[in-house]
Protein backbone atom coordinates (compact mmCIF):
# COMPACT_ATOMS: atom_id res chain seq x y z
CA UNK A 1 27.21 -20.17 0.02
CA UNK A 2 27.35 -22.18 3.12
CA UNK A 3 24.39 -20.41 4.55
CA UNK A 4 22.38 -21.04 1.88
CA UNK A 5 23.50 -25.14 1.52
CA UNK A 6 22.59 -24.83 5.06
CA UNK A 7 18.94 -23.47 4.44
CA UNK A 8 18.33 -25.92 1.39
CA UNK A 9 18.43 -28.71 3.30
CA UNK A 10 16.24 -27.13 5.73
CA UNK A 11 14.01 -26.66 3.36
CA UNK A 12 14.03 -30.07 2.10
CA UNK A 13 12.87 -31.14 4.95
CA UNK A 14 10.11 -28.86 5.17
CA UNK A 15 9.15 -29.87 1.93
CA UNK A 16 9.14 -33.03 2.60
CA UNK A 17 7.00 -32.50 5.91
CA UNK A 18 4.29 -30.28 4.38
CA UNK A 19 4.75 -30.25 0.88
CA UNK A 20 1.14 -31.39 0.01
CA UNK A 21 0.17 -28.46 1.90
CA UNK A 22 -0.57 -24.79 0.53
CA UNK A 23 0.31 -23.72 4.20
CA UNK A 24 2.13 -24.52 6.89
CA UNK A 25 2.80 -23.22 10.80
CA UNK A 26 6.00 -22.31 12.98
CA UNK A 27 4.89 -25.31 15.03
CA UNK A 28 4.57 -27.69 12.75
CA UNK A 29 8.31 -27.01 11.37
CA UNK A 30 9.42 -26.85 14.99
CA UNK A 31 8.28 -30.32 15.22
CA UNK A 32 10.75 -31.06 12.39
CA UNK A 33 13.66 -29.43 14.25
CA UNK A 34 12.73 -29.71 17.83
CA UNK A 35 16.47 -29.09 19.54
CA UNK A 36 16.37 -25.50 17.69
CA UNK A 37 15.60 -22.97 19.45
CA UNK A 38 12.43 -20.85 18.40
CA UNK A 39 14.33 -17.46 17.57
CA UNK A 40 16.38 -19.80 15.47
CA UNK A 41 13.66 -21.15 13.61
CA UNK A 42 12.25 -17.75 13.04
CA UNK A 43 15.47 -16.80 11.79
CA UNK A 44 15.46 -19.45 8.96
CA UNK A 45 12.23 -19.20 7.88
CA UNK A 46 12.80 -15.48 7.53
CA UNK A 47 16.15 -16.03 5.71
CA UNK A 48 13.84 -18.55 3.85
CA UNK A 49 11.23 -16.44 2.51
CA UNK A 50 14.50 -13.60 1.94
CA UNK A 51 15.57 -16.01 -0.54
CA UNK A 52 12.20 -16.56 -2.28
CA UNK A 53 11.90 -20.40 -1.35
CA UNK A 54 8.92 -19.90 1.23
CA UNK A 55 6.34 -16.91 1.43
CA UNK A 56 4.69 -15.73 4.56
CA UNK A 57 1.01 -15.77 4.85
CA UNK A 58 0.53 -13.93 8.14
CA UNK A 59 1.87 -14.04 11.60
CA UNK A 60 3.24 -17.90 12.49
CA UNK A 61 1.69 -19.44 8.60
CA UNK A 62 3.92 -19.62 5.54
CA UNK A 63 3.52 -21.09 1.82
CA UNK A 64 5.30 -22.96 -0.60
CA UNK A 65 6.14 -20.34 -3.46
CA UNK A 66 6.60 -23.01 -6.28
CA UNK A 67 3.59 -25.07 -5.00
CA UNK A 68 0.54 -24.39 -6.69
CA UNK A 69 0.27 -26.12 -9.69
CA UNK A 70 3.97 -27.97 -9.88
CA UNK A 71 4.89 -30.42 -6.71
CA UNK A 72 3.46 -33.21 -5.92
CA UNK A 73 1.99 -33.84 -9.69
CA UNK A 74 2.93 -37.16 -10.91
CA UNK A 75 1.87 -37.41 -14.80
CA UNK A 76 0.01 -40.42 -16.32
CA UNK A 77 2.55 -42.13 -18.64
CA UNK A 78 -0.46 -40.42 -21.33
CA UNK A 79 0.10 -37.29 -20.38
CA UNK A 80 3.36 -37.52 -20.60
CA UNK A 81 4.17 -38.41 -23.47
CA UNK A 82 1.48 -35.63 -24.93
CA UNK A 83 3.56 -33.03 -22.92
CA UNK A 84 6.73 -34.01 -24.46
CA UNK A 85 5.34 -34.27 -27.67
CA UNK A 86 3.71 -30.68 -27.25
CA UNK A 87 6.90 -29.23 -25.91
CA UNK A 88 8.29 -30.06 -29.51
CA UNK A 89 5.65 -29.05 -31.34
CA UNK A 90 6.35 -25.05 -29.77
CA UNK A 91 2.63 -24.17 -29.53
CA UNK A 92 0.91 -23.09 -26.23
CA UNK A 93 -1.02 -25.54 -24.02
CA UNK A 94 -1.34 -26.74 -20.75
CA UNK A 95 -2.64 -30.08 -19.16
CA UNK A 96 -5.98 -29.91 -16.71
CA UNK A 97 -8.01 -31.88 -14.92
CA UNK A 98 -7.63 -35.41 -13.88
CA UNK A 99 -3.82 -35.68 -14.57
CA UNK A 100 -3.11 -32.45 -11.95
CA UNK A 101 -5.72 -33.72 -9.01
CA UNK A 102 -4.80 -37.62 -9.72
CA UNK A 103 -3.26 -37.79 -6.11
CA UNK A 104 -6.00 -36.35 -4.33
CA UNK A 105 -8.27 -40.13 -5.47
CA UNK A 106 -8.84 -43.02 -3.66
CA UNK A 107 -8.68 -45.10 -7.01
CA UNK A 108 -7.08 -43.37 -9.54
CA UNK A 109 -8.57 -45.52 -13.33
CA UNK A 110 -5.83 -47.24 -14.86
CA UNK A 111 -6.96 -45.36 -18.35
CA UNK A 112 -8.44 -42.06 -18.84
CA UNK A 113 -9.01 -39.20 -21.12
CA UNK A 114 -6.14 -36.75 -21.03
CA UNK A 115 -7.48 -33.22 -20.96
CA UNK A 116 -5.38 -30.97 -22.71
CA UNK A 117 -6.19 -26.79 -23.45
CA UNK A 118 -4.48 -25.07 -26.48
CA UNK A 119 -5.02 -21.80 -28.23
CA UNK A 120 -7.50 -22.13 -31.26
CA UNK A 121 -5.73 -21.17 -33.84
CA UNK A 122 -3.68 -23.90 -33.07
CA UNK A 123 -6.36 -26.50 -32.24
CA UNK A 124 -6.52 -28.32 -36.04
CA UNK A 125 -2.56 -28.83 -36.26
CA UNK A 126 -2.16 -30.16 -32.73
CA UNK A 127 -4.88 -32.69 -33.42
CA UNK A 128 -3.59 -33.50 -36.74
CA UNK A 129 -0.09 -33.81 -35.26
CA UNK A 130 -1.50 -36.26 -32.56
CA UNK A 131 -3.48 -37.77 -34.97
CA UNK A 132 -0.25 -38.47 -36.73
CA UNK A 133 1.21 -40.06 -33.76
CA UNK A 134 -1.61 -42.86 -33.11
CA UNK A 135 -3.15 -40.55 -30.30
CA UNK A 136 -6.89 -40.44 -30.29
CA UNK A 137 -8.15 -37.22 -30.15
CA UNK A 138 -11.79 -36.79 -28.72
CA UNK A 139 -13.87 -33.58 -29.37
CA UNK A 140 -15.86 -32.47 -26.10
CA UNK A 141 -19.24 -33.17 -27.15
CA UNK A 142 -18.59 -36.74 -27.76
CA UNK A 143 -16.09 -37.71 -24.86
CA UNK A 144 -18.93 -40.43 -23.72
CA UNK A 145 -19.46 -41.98 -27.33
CA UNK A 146 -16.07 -42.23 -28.16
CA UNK A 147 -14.45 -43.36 -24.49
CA UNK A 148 -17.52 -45.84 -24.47
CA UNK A 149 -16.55 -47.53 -27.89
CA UNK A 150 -12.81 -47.51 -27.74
CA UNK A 151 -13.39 -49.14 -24.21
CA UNK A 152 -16.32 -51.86 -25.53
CA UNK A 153 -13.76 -52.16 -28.31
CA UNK A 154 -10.85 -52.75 -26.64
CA UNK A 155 -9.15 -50.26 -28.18
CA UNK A 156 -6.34 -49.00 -25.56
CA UNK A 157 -4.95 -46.09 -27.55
CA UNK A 158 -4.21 -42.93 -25.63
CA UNK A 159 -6.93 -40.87 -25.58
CA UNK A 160 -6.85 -36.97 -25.75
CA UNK A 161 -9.42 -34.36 -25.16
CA UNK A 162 -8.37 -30.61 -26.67
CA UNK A 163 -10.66 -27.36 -25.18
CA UNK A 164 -9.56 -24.23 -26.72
CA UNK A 165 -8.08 -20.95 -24.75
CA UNK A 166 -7.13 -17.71 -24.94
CA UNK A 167 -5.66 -17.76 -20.94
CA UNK A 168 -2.95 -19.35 -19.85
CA UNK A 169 -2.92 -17.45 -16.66
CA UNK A 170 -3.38 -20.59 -14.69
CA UNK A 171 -1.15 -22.90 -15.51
CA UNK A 172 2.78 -23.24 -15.59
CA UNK A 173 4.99 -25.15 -17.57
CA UNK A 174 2.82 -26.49 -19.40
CA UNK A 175 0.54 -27.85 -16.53
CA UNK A 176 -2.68 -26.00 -14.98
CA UNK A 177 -2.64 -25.38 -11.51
CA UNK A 178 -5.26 -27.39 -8.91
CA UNK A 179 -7.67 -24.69 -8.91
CA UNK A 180 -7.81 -24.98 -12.65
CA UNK A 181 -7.68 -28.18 -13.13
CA UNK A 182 -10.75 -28.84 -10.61
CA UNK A 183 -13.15 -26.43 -12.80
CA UNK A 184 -11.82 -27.90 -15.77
CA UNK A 185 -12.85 -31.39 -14.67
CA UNK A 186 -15.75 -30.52 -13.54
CA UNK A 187 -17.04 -29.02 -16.70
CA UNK A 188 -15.99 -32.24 -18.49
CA UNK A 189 -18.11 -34.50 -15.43
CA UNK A 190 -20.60 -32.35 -15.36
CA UNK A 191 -21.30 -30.82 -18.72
CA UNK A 192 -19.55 -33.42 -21.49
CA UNK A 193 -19.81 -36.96 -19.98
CA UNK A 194 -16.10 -37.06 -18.79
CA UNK A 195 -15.65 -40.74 -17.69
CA UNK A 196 -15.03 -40.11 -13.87
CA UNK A 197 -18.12 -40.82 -11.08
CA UNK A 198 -19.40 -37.51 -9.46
CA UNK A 199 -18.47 -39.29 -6.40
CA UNK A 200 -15.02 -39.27 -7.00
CA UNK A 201 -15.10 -35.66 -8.28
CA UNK A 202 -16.10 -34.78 -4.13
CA UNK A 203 -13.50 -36.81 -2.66
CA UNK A 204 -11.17 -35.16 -4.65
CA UNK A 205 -12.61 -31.53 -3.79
CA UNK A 206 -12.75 -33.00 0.29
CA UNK A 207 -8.64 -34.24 0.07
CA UNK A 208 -7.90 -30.84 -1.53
CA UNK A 209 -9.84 -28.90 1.52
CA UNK A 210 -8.73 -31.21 3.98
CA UNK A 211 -4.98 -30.91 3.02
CA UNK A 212 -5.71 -27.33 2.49
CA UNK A 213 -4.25 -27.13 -1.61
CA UNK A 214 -7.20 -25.09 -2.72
CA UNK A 215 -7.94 -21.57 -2.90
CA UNK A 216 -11.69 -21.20 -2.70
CA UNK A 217 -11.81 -17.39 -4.04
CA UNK A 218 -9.41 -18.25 -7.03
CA UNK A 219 -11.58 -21.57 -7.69
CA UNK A 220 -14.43 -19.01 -7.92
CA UNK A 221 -13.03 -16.64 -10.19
CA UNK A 222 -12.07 -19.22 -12.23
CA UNK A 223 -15.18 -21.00 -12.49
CA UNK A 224 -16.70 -17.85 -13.77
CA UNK A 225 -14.73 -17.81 -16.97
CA UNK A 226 -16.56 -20.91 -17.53
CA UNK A 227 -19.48 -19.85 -16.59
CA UNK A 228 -19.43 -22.02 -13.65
CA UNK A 229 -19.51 -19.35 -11.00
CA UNK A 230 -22.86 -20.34 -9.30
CA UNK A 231 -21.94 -24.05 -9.15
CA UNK A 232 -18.89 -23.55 -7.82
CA UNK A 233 -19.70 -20.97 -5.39
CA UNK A 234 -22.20 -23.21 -4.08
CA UNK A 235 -19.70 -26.10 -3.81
CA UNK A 236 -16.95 -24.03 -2.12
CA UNK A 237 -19.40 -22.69 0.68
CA UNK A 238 -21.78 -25.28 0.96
CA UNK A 239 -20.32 -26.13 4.58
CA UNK A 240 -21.70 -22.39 5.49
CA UNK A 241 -25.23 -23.21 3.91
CA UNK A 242 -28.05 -24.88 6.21
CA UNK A 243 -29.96 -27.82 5.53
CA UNK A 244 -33.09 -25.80 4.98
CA UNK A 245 -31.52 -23.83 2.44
CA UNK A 246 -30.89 -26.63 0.31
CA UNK A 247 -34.32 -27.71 0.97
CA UNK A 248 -35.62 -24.10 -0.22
CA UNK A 249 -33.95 -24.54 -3.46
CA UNK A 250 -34.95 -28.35 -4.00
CA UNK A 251 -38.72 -27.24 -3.71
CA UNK A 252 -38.02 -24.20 -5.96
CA UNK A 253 -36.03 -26.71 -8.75
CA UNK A 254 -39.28 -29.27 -8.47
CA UNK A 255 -41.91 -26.28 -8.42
CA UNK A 256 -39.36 -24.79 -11.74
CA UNK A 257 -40.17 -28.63 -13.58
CA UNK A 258 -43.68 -28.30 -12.79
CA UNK A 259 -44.28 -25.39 -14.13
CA UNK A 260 -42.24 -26.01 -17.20
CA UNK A 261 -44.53 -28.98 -17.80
């Protein structure tokens, strides 16, 4: 028992070190504990991942186990009270988009559209149950109309958006994981007017690369259950494409309009 008091607290501290990371290196957690000595540290972090609170990626990098899709997520008070509300309620679901990647913006809105994925037989009783409860609900297809009138009307009710699913494979407790929750607001941005500038839709993607929180093969194979694949694929290697590249497909897109006409 004392062992393992002793490596929770180590842990804590890693956590609190790296915890926005996916990853994280022996010498970054020696920094943490520099007077202990490095077979020491190995031993830990092996007792560590023994015990199911770490993971090792290869040779000097480990992982969070419980990261993707749980710490670091701080719910808008919107969300939360739909995931409370939801909980009761017993069906499926799980929260996407904005709510999961909020801490990844420079400015996060002080009211937005929570996006919210449920099974479809289920999809007219959770809206009428919402409905119930004051909550707006907002169909895809009109997420600009409706978000532009409540907000020219003043109207400051919470907001909802419900997609239907047959996966929950990607989410956990109730709450997608980042991978998810990126393709899921990008379909909204891109495809249904979501309320969010594209430009904060990059920085997002750039904090989540930066700080390393994203898998790009699992954001691929994700997006293609959306049918998103060849967007996404471009997005998550577009640091491998050249310049001219993206010129050779601009002049094919214009020459494609031109010959439309």
């Amino acid at each position: 028992m004392d062992t393992i008091t002793s490596l929770e607290k180590k842990y804590e501290k890693i956590v609190e070190a790296f915890g926005n990371q996916t990853n994280f290196y022996v010498d970054e957690v020696q920094q943490i504990f520099p007077e202990m000595k490095k077979s020491t540290l190995y031993w830990n972090l092996s007792k560590l991942a023994e015990h199911g609170y770490i993971k090792r990626v290869r040779n000097g990098m480990y992982a969070f186990n419980e990261w993707r899709g749980k710490k670091g997520i701080f719910l808008s008070h919107s969300a939360e009270y739909v995931k409370d509300f939801l909980d009761e309620l017993g069906f499926d679901y799980y929260i996407s988009g904005l709510d999961i990647l909020a801490k990844y913006m420079q400015h996060v809105p002080e009211q937005y559209p929570v996006i919210v994925f449920v099974e479809k037989e289920a999809k007219e009783n959770v809206r009428d149950n919402l409905s119930f409860k004051g909550i707006e609900v907002i169909e895809p297809l009109q997420i600009k109309r409706m978000y532009e009138n409540s907000v020219f009307s003043g109207n400051d009710s919470m907001q909802v958006i419900i997609y239907t699913t047959e996966n929950f494979q990607y989410s956990e407790d109730g709450l997608a994981i980042a991978e998810k929750a990126f393709v899921d607001l990008f379909y909204a941005v891109t495809r249904n007017e979501y309320p969010l500038p594209l430009q904060e839709l990059v920085r997002i993607y750039q904090n989540l690369s930066r700080l390393g929180n994203i898998d790009r093969k699992k954001l691929v194979n994700i997006a293609a259950r959306r049918s998103l694949q060849y967007d996404i694929r471009f997005i998550a290697e577009s640091k491998f494409i050249t310049d001219q590249a993206i010129e050779f497909v601009e002049i094919l897109r214009r020459n494609r309009r031109i010959d439309i006409r």
